[in-house]
N, C-alpha and C. Protein backbone atom coordinates (compact mmCIF):
# COMPACT_ATOMS: atom_id res chain seq x y z
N UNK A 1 3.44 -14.98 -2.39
CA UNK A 1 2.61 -14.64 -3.51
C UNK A 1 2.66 -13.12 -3.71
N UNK A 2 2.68 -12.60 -5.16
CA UNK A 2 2.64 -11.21 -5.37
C UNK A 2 1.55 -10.92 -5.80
N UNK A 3 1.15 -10.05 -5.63
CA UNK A 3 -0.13 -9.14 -6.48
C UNK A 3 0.68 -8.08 -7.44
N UNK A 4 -0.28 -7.51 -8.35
CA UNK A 4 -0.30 -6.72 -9.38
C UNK A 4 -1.50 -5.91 -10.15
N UNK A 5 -1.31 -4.24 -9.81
CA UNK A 5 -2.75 -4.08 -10.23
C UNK A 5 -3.04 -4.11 -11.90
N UNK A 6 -3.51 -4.24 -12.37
CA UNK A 6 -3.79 -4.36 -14.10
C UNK A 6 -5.06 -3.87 -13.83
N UNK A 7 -5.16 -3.14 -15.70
CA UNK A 7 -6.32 -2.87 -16.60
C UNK A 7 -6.90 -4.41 -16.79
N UNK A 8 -8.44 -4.50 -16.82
CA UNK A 8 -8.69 -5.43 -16.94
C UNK A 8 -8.93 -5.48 -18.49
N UNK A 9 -9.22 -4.09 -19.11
CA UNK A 9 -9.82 -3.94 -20.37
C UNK A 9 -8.57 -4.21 -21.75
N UNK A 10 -7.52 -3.83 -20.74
CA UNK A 10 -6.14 -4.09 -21.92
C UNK A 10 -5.52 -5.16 -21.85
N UNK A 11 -5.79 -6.03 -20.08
CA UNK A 11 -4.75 -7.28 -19.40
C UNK A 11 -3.60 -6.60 -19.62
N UNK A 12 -3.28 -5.31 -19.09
CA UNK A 12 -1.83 -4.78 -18.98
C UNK A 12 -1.71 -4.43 -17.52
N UNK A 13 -0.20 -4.79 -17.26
CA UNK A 13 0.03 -4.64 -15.36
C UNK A 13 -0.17 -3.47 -15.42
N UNK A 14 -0.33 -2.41 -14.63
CA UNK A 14 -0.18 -0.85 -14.30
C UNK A 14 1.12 -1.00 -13.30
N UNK A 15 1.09 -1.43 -12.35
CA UNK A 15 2.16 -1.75 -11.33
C UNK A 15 3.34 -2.58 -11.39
N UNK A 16 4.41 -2.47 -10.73
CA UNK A 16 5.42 -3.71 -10.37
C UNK A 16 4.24 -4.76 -9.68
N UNK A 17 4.92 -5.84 -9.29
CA UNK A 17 4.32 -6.67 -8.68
C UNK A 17 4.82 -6.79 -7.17
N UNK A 18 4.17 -6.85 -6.25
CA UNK A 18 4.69 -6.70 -5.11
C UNK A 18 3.76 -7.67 -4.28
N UNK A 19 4.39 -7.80 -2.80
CA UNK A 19 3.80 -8.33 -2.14
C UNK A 19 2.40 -8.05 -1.38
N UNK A 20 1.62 -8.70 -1.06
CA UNK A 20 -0.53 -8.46 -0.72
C UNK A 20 0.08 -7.46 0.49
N UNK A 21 1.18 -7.68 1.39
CA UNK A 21 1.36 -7.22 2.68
C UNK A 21 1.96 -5.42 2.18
N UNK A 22 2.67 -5.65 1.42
CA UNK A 22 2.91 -4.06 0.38
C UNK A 22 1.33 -3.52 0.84
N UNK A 23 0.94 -4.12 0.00
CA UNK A 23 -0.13 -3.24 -0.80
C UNK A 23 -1.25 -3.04 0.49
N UNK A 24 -1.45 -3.97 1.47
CA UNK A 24 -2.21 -3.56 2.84
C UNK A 24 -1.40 -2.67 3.45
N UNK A 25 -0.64 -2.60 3.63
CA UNK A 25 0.25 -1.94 4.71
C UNK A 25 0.18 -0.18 3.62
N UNK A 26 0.03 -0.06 2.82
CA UNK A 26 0.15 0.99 2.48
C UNK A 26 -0.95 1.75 1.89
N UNK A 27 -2.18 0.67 1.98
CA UNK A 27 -3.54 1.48 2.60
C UNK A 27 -3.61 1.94 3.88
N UNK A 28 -3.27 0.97 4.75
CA UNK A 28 -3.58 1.04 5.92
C UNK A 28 -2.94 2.60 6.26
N UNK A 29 -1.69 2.90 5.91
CA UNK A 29 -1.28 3.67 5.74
C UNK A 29 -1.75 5.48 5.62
N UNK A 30 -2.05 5.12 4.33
CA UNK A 30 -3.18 6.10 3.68
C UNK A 30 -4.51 6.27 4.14
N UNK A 31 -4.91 5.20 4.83
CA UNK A 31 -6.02 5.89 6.03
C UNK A 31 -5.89 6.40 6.91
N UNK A 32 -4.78 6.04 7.88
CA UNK A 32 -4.03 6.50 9.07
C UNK A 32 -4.15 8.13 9.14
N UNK A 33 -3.21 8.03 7.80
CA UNK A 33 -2.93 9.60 7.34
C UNK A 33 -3.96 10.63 6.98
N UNK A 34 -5.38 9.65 6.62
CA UNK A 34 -6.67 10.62 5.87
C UNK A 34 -7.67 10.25 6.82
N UNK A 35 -8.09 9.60 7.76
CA UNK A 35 -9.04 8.83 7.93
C UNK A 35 -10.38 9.53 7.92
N UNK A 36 -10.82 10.67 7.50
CA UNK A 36 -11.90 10.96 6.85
C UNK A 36 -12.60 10.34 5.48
N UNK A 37 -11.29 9.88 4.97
CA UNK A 37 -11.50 9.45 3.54
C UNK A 37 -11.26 7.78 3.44
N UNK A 38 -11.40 7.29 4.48
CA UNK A 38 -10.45 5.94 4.48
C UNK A 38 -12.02 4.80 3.44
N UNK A 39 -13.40 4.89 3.50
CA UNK A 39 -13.88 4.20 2.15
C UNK A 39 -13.29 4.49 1.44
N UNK A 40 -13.34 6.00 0.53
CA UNK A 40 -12.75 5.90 -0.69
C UNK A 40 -11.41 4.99 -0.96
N UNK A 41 -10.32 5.46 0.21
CA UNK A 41 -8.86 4.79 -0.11
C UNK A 41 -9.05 3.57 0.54
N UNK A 42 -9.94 2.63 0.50
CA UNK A 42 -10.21 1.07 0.41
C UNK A 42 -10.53 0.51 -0.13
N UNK A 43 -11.23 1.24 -1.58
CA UNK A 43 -12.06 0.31 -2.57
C UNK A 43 -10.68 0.28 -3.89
N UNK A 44 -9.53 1.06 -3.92
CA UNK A 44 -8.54 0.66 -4.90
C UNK A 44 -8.40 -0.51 -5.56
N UNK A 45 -8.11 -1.23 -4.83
CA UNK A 45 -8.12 -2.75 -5.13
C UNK A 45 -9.13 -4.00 -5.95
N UNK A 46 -10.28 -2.84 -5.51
CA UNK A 46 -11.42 -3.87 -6.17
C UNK A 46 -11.87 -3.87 -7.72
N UNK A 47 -12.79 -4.51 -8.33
CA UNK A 47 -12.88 -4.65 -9.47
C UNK A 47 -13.97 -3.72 -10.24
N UNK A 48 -13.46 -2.39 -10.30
CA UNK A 48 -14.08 -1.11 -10.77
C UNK A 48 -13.58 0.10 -11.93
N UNK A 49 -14.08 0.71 -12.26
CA UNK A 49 -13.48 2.25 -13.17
C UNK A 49 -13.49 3.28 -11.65
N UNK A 50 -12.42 3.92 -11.48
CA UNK A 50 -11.84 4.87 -10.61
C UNK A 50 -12.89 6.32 -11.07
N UNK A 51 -13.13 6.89 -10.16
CA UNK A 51 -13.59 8.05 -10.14
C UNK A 51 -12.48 9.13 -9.37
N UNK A 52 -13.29 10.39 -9.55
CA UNK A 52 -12.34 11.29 -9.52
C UNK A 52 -12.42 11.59 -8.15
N UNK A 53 -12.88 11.38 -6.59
CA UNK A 53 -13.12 11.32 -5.63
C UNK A 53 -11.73 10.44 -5.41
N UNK A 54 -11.96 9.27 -5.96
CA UNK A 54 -11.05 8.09 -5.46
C UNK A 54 -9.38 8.86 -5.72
N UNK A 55 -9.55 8.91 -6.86
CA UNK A 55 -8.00 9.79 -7.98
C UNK A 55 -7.78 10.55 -6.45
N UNK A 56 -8.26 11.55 -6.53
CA UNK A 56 -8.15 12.76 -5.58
C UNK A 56 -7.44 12.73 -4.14
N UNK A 57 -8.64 11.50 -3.58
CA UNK A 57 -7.95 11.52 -2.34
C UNK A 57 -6.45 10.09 -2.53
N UNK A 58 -5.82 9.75 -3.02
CA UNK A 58 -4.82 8.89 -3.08
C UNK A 58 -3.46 9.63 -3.51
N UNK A 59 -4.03 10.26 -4.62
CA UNK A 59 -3.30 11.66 -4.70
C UNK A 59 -3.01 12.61 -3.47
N UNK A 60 -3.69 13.06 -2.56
CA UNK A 60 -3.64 13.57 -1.21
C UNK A 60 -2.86 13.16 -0.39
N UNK A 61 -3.16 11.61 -0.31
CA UNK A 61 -2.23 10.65 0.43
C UNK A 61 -0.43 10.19 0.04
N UNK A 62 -0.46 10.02 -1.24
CA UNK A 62 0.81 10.25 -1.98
C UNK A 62 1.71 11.44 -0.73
N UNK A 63 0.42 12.82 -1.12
CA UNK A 63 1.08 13.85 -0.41
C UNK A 63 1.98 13.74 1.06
N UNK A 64 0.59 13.22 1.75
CA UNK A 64 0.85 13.02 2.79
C UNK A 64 2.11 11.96 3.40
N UNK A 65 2.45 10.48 2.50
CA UNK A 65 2.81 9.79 2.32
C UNK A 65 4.42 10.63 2.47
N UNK A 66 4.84 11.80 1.59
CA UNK A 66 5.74 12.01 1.62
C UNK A 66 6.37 13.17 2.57
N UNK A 67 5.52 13.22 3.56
CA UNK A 67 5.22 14.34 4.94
C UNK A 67 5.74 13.40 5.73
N UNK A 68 5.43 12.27 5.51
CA UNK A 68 5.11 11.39 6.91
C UNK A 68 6.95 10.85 7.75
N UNK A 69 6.37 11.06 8.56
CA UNK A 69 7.99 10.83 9.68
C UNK A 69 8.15 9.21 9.92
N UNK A 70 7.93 8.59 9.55
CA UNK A 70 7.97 6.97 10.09
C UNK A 70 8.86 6.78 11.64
N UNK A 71 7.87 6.74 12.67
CA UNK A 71 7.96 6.80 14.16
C UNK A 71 7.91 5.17 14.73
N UNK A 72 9.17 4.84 14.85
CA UNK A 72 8.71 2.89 15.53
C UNK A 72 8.51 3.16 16.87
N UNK A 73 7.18 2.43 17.26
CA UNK A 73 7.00 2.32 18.83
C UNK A 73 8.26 1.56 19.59
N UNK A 74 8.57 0.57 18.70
CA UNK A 74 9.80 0.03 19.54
C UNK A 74 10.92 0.25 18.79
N UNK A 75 12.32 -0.45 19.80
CA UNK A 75 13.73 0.20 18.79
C UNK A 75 13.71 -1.03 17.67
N UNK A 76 13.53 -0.91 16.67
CA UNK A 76 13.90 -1.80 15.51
C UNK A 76 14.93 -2.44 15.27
N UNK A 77 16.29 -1.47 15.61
CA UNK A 77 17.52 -1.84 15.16
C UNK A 77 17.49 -3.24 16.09
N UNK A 78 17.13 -3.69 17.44
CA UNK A 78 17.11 -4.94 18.21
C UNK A 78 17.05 -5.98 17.30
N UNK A 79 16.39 -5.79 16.48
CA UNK A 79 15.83 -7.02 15.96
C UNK A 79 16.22 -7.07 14.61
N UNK A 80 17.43 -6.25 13.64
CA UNK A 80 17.80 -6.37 12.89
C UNK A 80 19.01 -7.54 12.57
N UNK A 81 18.17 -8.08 11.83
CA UNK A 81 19.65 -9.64 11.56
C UNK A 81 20.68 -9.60 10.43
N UNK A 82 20.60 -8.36 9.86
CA UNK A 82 21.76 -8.28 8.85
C UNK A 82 21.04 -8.61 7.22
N UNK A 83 20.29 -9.47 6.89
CA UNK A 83 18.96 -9.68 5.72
C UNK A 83 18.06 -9.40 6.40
N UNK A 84 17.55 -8.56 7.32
CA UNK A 84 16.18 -8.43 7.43
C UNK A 84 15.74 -8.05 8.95
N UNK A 85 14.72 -8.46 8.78
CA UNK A 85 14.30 -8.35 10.95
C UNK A 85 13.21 -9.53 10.92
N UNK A 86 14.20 -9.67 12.44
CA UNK A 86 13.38 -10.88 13.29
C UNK A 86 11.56 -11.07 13.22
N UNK A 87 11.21 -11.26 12.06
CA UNK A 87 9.41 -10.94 12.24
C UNK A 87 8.88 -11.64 13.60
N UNK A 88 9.40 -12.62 14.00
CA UNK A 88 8.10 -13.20 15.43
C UNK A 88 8.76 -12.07 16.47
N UNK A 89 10.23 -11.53 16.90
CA UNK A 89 10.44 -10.98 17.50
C UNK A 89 10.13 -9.98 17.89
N UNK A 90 10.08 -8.65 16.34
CA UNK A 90 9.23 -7.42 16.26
C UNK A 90 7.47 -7.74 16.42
N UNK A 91 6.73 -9.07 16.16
CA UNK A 91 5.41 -9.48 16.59
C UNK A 91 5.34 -9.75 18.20
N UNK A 92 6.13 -10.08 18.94
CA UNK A 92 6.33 -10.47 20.15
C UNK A 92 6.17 -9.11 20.73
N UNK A 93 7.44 -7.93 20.39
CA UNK A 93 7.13 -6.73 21.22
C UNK A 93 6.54 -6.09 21.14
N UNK A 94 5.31 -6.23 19.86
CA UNK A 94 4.91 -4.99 19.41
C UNK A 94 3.67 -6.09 20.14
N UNK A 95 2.97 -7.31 20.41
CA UNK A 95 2.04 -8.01 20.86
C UNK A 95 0.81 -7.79 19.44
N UNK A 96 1.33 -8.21 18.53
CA UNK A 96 0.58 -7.95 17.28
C UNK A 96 0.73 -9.65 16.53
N UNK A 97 -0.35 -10.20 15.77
CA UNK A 97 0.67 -11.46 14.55
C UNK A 97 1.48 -11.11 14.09
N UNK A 98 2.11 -12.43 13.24
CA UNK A 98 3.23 -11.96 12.31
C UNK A 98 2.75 -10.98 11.57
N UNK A 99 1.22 -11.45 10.81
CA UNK A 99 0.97 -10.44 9.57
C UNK A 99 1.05 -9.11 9.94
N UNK A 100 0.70 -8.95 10.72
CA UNK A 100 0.61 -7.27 11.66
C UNK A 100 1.96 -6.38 11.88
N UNK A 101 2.64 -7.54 12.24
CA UNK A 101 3.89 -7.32 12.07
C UNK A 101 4.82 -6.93 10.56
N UNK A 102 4.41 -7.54 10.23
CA UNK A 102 4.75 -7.34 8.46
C UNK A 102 4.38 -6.12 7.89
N UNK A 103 3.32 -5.94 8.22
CA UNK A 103 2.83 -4.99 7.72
C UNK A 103 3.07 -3.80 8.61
N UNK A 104 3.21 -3.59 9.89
CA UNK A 104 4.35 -2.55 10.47
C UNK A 104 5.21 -2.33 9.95
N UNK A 105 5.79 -3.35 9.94
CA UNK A 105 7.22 -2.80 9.15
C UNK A 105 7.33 -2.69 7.60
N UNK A 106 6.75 -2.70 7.13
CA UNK A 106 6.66 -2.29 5.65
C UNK A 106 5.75 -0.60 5.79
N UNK A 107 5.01 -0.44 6.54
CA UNK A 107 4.80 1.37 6.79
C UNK A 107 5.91 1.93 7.04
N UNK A 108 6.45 1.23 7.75
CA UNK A 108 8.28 2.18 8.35
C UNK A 108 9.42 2.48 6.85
N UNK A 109 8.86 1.81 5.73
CA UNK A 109 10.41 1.82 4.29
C UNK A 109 9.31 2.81 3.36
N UNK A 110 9.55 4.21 4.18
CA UNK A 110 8.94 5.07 3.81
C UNK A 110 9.01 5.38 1.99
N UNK A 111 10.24 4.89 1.39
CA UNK A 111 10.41 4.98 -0.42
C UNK A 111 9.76 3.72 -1.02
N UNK A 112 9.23 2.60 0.01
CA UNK A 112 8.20 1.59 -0.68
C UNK A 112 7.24 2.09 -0.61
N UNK A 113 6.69 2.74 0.45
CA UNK A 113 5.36 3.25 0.48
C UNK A 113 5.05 4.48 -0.41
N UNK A 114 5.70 5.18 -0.58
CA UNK A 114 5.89 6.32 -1.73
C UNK A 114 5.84 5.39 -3.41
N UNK A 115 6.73 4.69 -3.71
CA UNK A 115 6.29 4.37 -4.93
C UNK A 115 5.10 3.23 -5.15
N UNK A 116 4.48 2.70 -3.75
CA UNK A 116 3.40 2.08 -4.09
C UNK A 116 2.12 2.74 -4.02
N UNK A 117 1.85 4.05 -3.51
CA UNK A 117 0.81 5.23 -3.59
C UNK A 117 1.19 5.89 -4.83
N UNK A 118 2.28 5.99 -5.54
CA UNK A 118 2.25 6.64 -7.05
C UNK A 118 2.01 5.41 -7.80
N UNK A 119 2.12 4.25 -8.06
CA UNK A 119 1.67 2.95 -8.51
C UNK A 119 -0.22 2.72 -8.30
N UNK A 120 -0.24 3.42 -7.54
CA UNK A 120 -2.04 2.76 -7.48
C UNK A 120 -2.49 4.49 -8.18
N UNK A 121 -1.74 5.53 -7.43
CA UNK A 121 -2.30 6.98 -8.38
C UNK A 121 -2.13 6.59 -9.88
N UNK A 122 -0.89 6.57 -10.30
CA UNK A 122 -1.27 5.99 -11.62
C UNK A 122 -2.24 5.20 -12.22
N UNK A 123 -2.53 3.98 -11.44
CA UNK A 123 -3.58 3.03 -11.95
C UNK A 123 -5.21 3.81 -12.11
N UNK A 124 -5.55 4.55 -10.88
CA UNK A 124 -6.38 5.11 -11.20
C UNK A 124 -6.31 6.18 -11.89
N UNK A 125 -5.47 7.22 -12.27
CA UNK A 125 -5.41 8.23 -13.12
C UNK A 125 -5.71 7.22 -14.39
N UNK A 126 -5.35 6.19 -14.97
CA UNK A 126 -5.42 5.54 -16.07
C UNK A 126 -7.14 5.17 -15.98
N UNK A 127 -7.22 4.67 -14.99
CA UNK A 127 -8.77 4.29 -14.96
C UNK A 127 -10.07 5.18 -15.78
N UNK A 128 -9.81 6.32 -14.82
CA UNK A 128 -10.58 7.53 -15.18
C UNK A 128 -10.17 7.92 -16.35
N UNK A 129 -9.27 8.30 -16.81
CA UNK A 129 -9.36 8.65 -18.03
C UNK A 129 -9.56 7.86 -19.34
N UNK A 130 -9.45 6.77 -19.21
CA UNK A 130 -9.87 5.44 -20.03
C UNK A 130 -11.08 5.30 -19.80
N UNK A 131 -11.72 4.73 -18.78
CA UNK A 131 -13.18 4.07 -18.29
C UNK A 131 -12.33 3.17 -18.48
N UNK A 132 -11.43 2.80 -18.13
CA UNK A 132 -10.85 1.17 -17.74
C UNK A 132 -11.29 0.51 -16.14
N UNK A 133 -11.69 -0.94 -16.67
CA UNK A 133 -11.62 -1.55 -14.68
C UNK A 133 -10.36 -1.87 -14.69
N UNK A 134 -9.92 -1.55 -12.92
CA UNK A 134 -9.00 -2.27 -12.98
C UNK A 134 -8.98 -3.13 -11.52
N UNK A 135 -8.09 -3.65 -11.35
CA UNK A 135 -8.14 -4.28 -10.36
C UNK A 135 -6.79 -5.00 -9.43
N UNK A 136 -6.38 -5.44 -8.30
CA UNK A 136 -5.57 -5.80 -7.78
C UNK A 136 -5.16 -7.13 -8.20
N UNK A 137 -4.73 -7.96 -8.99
CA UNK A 137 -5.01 -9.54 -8.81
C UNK A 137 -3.47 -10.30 -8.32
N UNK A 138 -3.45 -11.33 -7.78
CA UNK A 138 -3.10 -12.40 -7.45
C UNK A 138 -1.91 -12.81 -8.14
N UNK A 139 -0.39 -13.09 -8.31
CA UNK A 139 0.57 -13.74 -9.39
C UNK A 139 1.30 -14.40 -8.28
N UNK A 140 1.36 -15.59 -9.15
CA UNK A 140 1.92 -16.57 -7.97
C UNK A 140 3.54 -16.61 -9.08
């Protein structure tokens, strides 16, 4: 299943559509990186008009987002199968679920995580300057 954030006020996507594990993994992310600010960069998703607090710090994170060294605790390449990586395998060594796992490794494709923090900055830059809600929803 993909998600997609949209204006609720126009029913226009703001975003590509991507996967729920995208879009966790690259909060999770953006708290990692801020965690002073990690309310603000958790309520993105929900069904609101963006303020300029919120704008601000995601924007920050973007920043940071493109600082960031992507460091694997374990060697990755092990578990690379040629389409992809072994998910129970990288869950096995890392002693995490699959989902956990998933979402590890989607922090590590440091140019997904970059255009999905300019995808939600956008959404809220649109927010605020509209008074649009917007919100994360669901596309199957």
């Amino acid at each position: 299943m993909t998600s997609v954030i949209v204006c609720v006020d126009e029913g226009v996507a703001l975003s590509e559509r991507r996967s729920r594990v995208v879009w966790e993994a690259v909060t999770e992310l953006a708290t990692e990186l801020l965690p002073e600010r990690a309310k603000v960069l958790e309520r993105w998703h929900t069904h609101h008009v963006a303020d300029e607090k919120e704008l601000a710090a995601w924007l920050e994170a973007s920043f940071r987002v493109r600082d960031y060294k992507p460091t694997p605790r374990i060697d990755l390449s092990r578990f690379y199968t040629g389409i992809g990586y072994d998910l129970e395998g990288v869950a096995k060594a890392l002693g995490v679920s699959l989902r956990e796992a998933a979402i590890y490794l989607r922090k590590m494709e440091k140019a997904l995580m970059l255009m999905a923090c300019a995808e939600i900055s956008g959404a809220l830059r649109h927010s605020l300057a509209s008074k649009h809600v917007i919100e994360l929803r669901d596309r199957v």
